[in-house]
Protein backbone atom coordinates (compact mmCIF):
# COMPACT_ATOMS: atom_id res chain seq x y z
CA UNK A 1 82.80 29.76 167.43
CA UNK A 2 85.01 29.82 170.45
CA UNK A 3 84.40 33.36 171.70
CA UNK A 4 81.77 34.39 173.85
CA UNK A 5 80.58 37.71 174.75
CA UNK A 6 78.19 38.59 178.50
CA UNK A 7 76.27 41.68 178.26
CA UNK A 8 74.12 42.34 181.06
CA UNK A 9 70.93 43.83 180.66
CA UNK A 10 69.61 45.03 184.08
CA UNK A 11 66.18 45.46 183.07
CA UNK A 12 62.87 45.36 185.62
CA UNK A 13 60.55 48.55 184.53
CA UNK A 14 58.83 45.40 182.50
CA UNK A 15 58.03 43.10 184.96
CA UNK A 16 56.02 46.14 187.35
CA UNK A 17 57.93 44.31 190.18
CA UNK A 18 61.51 45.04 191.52
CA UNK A 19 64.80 42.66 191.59
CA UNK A 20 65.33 41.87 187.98
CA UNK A 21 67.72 44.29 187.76
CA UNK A 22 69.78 42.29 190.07
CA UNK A 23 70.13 39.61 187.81
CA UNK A 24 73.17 40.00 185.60
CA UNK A 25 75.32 40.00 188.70
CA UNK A 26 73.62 36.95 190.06
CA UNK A 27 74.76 34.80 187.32
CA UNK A 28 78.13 36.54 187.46
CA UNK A 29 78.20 35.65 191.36
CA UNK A 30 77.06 32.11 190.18
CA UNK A 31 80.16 31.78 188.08
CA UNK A 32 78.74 31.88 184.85
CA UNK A 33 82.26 33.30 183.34
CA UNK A 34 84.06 30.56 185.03
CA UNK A 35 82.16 27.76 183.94
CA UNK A 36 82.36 28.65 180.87
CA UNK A 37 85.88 29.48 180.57
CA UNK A 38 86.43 25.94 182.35
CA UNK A 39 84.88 24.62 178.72
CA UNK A 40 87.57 26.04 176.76
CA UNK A 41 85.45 29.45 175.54
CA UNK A 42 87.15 32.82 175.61
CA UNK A 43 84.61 34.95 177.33
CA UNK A 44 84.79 38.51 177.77
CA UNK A 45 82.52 40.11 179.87
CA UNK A 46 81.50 43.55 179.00
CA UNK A 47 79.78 44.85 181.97
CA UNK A 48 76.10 46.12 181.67
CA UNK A 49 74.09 48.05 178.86
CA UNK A 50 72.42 51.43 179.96
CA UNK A 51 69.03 52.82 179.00
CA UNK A 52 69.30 55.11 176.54
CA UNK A 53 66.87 58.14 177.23
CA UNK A 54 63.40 58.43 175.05
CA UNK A 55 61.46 61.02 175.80
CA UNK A 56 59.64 60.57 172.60
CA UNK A 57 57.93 57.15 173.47
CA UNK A 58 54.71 58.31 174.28
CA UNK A 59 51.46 55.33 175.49
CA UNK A 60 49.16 55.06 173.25
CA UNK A 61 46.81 53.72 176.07
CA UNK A 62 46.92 54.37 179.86
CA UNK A 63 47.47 50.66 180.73
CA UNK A 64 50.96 50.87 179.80
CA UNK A 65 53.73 51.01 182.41
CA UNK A 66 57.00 52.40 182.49
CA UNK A 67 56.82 52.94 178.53
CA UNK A 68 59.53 55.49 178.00
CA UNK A 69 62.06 53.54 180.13
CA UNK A 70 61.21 50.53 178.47
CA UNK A 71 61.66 52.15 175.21
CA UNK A 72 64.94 52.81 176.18
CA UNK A 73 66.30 49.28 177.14
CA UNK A 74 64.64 48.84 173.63
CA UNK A 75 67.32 51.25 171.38
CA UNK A 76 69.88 50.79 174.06
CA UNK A 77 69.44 47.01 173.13
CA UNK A 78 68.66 46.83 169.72
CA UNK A 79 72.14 48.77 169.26
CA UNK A 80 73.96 46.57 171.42
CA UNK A 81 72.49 43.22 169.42
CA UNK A 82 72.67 44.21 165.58
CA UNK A 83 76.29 45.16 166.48
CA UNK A 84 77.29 41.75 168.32
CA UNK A 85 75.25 39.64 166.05
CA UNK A 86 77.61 40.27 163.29
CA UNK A 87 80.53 39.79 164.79
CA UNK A 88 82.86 36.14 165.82
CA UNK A 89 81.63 35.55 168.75
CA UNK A 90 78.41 34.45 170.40
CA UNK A 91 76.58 37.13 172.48
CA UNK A 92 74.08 36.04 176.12
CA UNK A 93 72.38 38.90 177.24
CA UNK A 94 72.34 38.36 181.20
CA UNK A 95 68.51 39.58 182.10
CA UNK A 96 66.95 41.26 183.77
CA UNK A 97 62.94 40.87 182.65
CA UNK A 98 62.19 39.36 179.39
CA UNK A 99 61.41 43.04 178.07
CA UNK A 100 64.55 43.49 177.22
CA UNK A 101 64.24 40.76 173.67
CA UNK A 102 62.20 43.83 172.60
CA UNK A 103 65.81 44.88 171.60
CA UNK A 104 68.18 41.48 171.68
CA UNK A 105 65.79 39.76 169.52
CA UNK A 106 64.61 42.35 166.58
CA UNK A 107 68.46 43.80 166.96
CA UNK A 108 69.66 40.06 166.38
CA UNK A 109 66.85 39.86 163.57
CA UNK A 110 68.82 43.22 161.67
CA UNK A 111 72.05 41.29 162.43
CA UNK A 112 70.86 37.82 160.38
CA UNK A 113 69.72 40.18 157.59
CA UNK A 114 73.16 42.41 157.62
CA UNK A 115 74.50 38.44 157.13
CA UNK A 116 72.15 37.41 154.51
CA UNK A 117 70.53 34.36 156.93
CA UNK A 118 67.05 34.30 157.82
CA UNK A 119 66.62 34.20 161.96
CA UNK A 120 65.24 31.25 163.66
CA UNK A 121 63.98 31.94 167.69
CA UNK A 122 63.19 29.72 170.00
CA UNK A 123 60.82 30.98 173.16
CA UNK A 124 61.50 28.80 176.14
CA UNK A 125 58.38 30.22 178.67
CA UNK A 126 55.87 29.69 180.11
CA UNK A 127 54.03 32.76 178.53
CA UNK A 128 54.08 33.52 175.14
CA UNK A 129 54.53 37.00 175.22
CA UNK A 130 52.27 38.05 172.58
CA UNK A 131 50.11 40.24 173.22
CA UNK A 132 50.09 44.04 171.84
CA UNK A 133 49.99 47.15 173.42
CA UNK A 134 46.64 47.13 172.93
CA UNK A 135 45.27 43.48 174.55
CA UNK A 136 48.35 43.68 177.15
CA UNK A 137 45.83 43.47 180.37
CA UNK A 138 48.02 43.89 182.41
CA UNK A 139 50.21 46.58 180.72
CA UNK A 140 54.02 45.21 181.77
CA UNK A 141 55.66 45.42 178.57
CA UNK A 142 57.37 41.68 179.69
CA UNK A 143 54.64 40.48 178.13
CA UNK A 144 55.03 41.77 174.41
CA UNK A 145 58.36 41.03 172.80
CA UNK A 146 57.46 38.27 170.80
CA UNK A 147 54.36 40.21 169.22
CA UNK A 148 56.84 43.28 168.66
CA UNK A 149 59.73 40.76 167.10
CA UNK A 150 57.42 39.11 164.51
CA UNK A 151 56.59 42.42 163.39
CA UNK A 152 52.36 42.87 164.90
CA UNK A 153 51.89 46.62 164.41
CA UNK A 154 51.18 49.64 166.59
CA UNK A 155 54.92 49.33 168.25
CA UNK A 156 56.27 51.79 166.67
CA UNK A 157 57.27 53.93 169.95
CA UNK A 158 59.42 51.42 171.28
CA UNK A 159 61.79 52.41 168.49
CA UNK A 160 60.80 55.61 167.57
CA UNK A 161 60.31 54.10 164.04
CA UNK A 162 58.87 50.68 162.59
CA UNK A 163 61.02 48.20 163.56
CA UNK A 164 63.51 47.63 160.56
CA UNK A 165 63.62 43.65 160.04
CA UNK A 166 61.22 41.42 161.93
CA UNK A 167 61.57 37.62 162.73
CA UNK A 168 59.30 35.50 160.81
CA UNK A 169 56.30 34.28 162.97
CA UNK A 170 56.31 30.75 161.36
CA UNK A 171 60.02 30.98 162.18
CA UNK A 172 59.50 30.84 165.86
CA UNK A 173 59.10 27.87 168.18
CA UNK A 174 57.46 28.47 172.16
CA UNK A 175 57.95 25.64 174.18
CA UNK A 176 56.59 25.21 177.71
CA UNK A 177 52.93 27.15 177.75
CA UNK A 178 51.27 27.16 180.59
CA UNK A 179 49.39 30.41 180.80
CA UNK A 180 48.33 32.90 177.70
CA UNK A 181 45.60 35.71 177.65
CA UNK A 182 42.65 35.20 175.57
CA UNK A 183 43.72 38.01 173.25
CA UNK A 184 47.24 36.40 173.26
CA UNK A 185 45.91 33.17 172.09
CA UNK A 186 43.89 34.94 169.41
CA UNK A 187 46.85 36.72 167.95
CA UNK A 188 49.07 33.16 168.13
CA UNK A 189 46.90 31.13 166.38
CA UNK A 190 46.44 33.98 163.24
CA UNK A 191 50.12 34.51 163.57
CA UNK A 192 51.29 30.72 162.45
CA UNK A 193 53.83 30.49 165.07
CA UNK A 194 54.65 26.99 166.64
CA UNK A 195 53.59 26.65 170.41
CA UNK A 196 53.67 23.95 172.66
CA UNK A 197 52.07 23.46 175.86
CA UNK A 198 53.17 21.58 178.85
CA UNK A 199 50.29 18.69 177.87
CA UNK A 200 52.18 18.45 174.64
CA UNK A 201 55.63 17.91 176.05
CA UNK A 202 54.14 15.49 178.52
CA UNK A 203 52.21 13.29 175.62
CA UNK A 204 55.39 13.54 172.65
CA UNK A 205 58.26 14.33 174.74
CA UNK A 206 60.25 17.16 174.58
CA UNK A 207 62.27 15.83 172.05
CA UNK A 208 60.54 14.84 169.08
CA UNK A 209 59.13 18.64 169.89
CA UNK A 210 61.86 20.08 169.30
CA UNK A 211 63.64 18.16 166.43
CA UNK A 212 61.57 19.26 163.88
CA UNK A 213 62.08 22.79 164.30
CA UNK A 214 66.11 22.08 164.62
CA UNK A 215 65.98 20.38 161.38
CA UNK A 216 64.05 23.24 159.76
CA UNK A 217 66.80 25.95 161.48
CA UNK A 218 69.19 23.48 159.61
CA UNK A 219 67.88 23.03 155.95
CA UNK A 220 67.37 27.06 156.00
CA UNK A 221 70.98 28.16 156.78
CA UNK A 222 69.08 30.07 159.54
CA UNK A 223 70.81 31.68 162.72
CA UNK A 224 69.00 30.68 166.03
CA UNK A 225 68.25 32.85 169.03
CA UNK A 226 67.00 30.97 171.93
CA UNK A 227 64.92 33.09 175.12
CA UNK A 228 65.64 30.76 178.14
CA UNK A 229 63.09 32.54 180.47
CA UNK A 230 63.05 31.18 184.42
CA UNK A 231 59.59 30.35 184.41
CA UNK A 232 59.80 28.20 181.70
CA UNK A 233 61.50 25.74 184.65
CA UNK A 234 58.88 24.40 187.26
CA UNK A 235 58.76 26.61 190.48
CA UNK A 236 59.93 24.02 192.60
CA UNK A 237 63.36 23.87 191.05
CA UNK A 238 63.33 27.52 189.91
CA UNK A 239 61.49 29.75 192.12
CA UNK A 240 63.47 32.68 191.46
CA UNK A 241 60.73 34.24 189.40
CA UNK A 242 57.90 36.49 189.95
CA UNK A 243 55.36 34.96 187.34
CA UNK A 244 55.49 31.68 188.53
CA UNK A 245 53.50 28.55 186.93
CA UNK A 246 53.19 25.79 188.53
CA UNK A 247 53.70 22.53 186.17
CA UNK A 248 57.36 23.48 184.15
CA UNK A 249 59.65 21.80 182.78
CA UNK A 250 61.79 19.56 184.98
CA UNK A 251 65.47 19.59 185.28
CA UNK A 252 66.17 16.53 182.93
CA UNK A 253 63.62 18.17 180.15
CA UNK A 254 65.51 21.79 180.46
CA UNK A 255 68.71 20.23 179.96
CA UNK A 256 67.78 17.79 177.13
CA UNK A 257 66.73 20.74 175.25
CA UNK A 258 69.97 22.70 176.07
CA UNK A 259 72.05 19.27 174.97
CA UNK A 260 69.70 18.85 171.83
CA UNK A 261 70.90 22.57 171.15
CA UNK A 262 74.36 22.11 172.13
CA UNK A 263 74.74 19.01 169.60
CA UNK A 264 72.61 20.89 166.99
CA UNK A 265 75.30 23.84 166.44
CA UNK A 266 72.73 26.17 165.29
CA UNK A 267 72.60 28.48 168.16
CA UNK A 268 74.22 32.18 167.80
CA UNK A 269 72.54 33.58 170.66
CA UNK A 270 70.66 33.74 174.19
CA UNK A 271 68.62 35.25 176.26
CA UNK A 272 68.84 34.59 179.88
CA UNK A 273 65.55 36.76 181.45
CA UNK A 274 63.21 37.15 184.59
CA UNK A 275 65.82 35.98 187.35
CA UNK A 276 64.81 37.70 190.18
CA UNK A 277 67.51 37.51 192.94
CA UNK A 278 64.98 38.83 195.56
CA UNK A 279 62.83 35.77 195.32
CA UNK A 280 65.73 33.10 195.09
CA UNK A 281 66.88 30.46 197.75
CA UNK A 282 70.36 30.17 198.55
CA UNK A 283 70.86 30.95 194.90
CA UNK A 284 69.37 28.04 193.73
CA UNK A 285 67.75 29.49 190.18
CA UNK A 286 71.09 31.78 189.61
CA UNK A 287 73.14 28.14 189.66
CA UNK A 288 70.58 26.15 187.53
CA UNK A 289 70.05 29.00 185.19
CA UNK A 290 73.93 28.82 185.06
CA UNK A 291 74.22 24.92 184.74
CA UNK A 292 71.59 24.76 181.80
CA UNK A 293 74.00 27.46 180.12
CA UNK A 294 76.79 25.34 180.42
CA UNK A 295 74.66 22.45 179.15
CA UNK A 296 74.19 24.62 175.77
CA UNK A 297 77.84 25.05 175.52
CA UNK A 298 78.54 21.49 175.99
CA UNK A 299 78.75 20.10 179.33
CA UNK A 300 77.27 16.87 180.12
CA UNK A 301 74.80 16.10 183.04
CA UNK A 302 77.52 13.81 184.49
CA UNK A 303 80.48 16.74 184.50
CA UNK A 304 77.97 19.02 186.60
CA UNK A 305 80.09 19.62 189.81
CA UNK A 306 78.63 18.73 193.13
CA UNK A 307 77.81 22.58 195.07
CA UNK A 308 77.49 22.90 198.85
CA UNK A 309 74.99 24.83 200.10
């Protein structure tokens, strides 16, 4: 697939903290069109989604913030991803807080099934994202879209509806972990999904991690979403974030992974979430965010140009 498609997805009423919304034009100011272009891709860039209005997306529990906004991103979303999932070319939503895979990934889920393929996701995070709307503590609904993707129940505001094809919980791998809820954990473990933790990366290696579940993607025909989420990257490299953790993944593990997934070919999708301008240096996150795309799309560590600051 040569084509690639940006849709920006200026989304922070998730994250209960401002700049995220600021994000989609950060990578564009990075020169994420450019770069890739420069790889031989056709990319067309088509500008940012808008919240659809849902006035029907009521909380079913005071904790929750911004619901009916968030609900919105969710259709708005959803629309935007079961419509680009089926066509020739390979969508990146430009984020933006990692609410808005409540509607990339179960809208890219509706798109595999349109195509007959099952759909494969891989969670790169710190966080797993799985709690419900009723063990969120916190109630930012950042902290939910897996839970809602693999189909946990008592969601059904987000879309109005049930949500109409659901990923596959033992179709999911989270790499990175460094901080999930008690609740969160609870729900993981029944759920059969595949999580690793920072300890395991540091004791196997990121690699022989991930191969497994690239060889599975493979022998199922699947389709593969990947969630690249800022805070799966240690602060010190990435600080552009506001749910920061110390202990992430280093530069050479991020782009391993995004070179494992280049060579792999299985990836139809991304997810680029939680870059918060605001909190950046110099644009330091916006140009490794940028650089790790690149990585997926086939550049080597050794083409990387040399940026001033």
């Amino acid at each position: 697939m040569n084509r690639i498609v940006l849709l920006g997805a200026p989304v922070e009423e998730g994250s209960g903290r401002r700049g995220c919304r600021m994000g989609p034009d950060a990578y564009r100011t990075a020169g994420l069109l450019e770069d890739l272009s420069g790889l031989g891709f056709e990319v067309e860039d088509l500008g940012n989604a808008t919240c659809e209005p849902a006035p029907d997306a009521v909380a079913p529990n005071s904790r929750l913030v911004e619901l009916e906004r968030v609900a919105g991103w969710t259709r708005a979303l959803h629309g935007w991803a079961r419509d680009l999932g089926q066509r020739d070319a390979f969508p990146i939503y430009l984020g933006g807080d990692h609410s808005l895979s409540l509607g990339t990934v179960t809208g890219q889920a509706a798109a595999a099934e349109a195509l007959g393929r099952p759909l494969f996701v891989l969670w790169l995070d710190a966080h797993s994202d799985f709690n419900t709307f009723e063990t969120t503590e916190t109630g930012h609904l950042h902290g939910v879209p897996l839970a809602f993707a693999c189909g946990l129940p008592g969601f059904d505001a987000l879309l109005g509806r049930p949500v109409p094809s659901v990923v596959d919980p033992a179709n999911v791998c989270i790499l990175g972990l460094r901080s999930v809820d008690k609740a969160e954990r609870v729900l993981l473990r029944r759920s059969g999904t595949e999580a690793h933790d920072m300890r395991a990366i540091d004791e196997a290696g990121i690699a022989r991690l991930l191969e497994p579940f690239l060889e599975t993607v493979a022998g199922s025909g699947g389709l593969l979403h990947v969630s690249l989420d800022v805070d799966f990257l240690d602060p010190g490299i990435a600080p552009a974030v506001g749910t920061t953790v110390p202990g992430g993944a280093t530069f050479r593990e991020a782009h391993l992974v995004m070179e494992m997934l280049h060579d792999s070919r299985l990836v139809s999708s991304l997810d680029l979430v939680e870059l918060n301008p605001f909190l950046d240096d110099r644009g330091q996150t916006a140009r490794l965010m940028v650089d790790l795309t690149a990585s997926l799309f086939g550049r080597q560590v050794l083409d990387r140009p040399t940026r001033g600051h």
